[in-house]
Protein backbone atom coordinates (compact mmCIF):
# COMPACT_ATOMS: atom_id res chain seq x y z
CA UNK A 1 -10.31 107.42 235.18
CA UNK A 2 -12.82 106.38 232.81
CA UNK A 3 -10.22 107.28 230.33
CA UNK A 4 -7.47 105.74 230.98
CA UNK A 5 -9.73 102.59 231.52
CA UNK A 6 -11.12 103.23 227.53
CA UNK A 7 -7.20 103.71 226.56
CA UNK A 8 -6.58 100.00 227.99
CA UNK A 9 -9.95 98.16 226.14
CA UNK A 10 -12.04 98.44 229.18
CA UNK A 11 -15.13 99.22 228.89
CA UNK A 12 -16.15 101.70 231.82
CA UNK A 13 -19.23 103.48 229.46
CA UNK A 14 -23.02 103.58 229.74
CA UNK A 15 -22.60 102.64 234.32
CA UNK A 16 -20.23 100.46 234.23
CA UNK A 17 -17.62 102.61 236.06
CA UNK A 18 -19.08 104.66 239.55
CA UNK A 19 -17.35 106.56 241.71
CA UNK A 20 -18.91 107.36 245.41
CA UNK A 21 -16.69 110.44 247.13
CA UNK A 22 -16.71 111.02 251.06
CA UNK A 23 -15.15 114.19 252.96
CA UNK A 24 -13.48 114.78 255.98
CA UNK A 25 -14.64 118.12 257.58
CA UNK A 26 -12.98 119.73 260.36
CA UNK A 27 -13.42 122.98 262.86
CA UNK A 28 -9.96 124.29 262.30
CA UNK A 29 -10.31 128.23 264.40
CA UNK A 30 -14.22 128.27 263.85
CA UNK A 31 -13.81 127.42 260.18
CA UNK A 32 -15.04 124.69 258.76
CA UNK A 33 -12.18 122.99 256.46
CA UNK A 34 -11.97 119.32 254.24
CA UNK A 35 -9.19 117.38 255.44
CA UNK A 36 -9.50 114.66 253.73
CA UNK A 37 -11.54 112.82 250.38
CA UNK A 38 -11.74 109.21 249.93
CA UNK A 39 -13.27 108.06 246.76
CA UNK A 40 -14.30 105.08 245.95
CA UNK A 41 -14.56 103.27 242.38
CA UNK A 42 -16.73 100.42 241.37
CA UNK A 43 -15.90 99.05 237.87
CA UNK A 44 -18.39 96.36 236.58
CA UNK A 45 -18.14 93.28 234.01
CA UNK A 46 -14.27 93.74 234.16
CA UNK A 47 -12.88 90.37 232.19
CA UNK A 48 -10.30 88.63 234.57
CA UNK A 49 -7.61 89.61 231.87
CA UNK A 50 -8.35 93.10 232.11
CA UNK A 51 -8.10 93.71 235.69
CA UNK A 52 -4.32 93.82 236.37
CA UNK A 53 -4.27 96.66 233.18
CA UNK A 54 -7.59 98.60 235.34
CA UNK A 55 -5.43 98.77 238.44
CA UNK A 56 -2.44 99.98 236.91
CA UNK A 57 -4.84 103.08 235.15
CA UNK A 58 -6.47 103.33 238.40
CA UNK A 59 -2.66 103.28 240.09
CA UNK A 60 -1.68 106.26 237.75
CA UNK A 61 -4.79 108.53 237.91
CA UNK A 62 -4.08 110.76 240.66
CA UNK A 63 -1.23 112.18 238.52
CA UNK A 64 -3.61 113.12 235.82
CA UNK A 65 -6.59 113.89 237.56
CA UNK A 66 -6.98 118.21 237.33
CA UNK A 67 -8.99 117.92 240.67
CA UNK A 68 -6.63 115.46 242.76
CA UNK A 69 -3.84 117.99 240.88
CA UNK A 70 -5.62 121.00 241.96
CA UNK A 71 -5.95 120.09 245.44
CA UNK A 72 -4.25 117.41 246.41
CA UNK A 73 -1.86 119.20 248.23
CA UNK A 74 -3.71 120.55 250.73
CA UNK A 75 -6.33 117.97 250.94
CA UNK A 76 -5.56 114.28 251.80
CA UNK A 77 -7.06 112.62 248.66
CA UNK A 78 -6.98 108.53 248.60
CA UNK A 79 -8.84 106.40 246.05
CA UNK A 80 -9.78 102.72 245.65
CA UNK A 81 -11.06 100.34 242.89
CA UNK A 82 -13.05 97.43 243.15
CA UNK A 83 -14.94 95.01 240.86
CA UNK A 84 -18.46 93.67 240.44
């Protein structure tokens, strides 16, 4: 994500971009098993201009992500983006 983010002249270096991840785990037959990950992405001192260009990278970045690629088809994965 952080990236993509660089590609578009925002700056997501030295903090600025977090992410905080949360699982879903499940019993399935005495096994535990992750259902589902939502993670969620905090991008600070975003300029106004540059927000519309952050959501699009943050729109495309499950399709180039190797762990949302890896996984994501057998694991719910959903991501958000919000500003400080």
């Amino acid at each position: 994500m952080g990236g993509a983010l660089e590609a578009r002249g925002i700056d997501a270096a030295e903090g600025k971009l977090t992410a905080e991840a949360e699982g879903e785990v499940v019993v399935d037959d005495k096994v535990l098993v992750i259902k589902r990950i939502r993670v969620r992405y905090r991008l600070s001192g975003c300029p106004d201009d540059k927000r519309e260009a952050a959501e699009r990278a943050h729109g495309l970045h499950a399709a180039r992500c190797p762990v949302a690629r890896s996984i994501g088809g057998s694991i719910e994965i959903t991501t958000e983006l919000g500003f400080d």
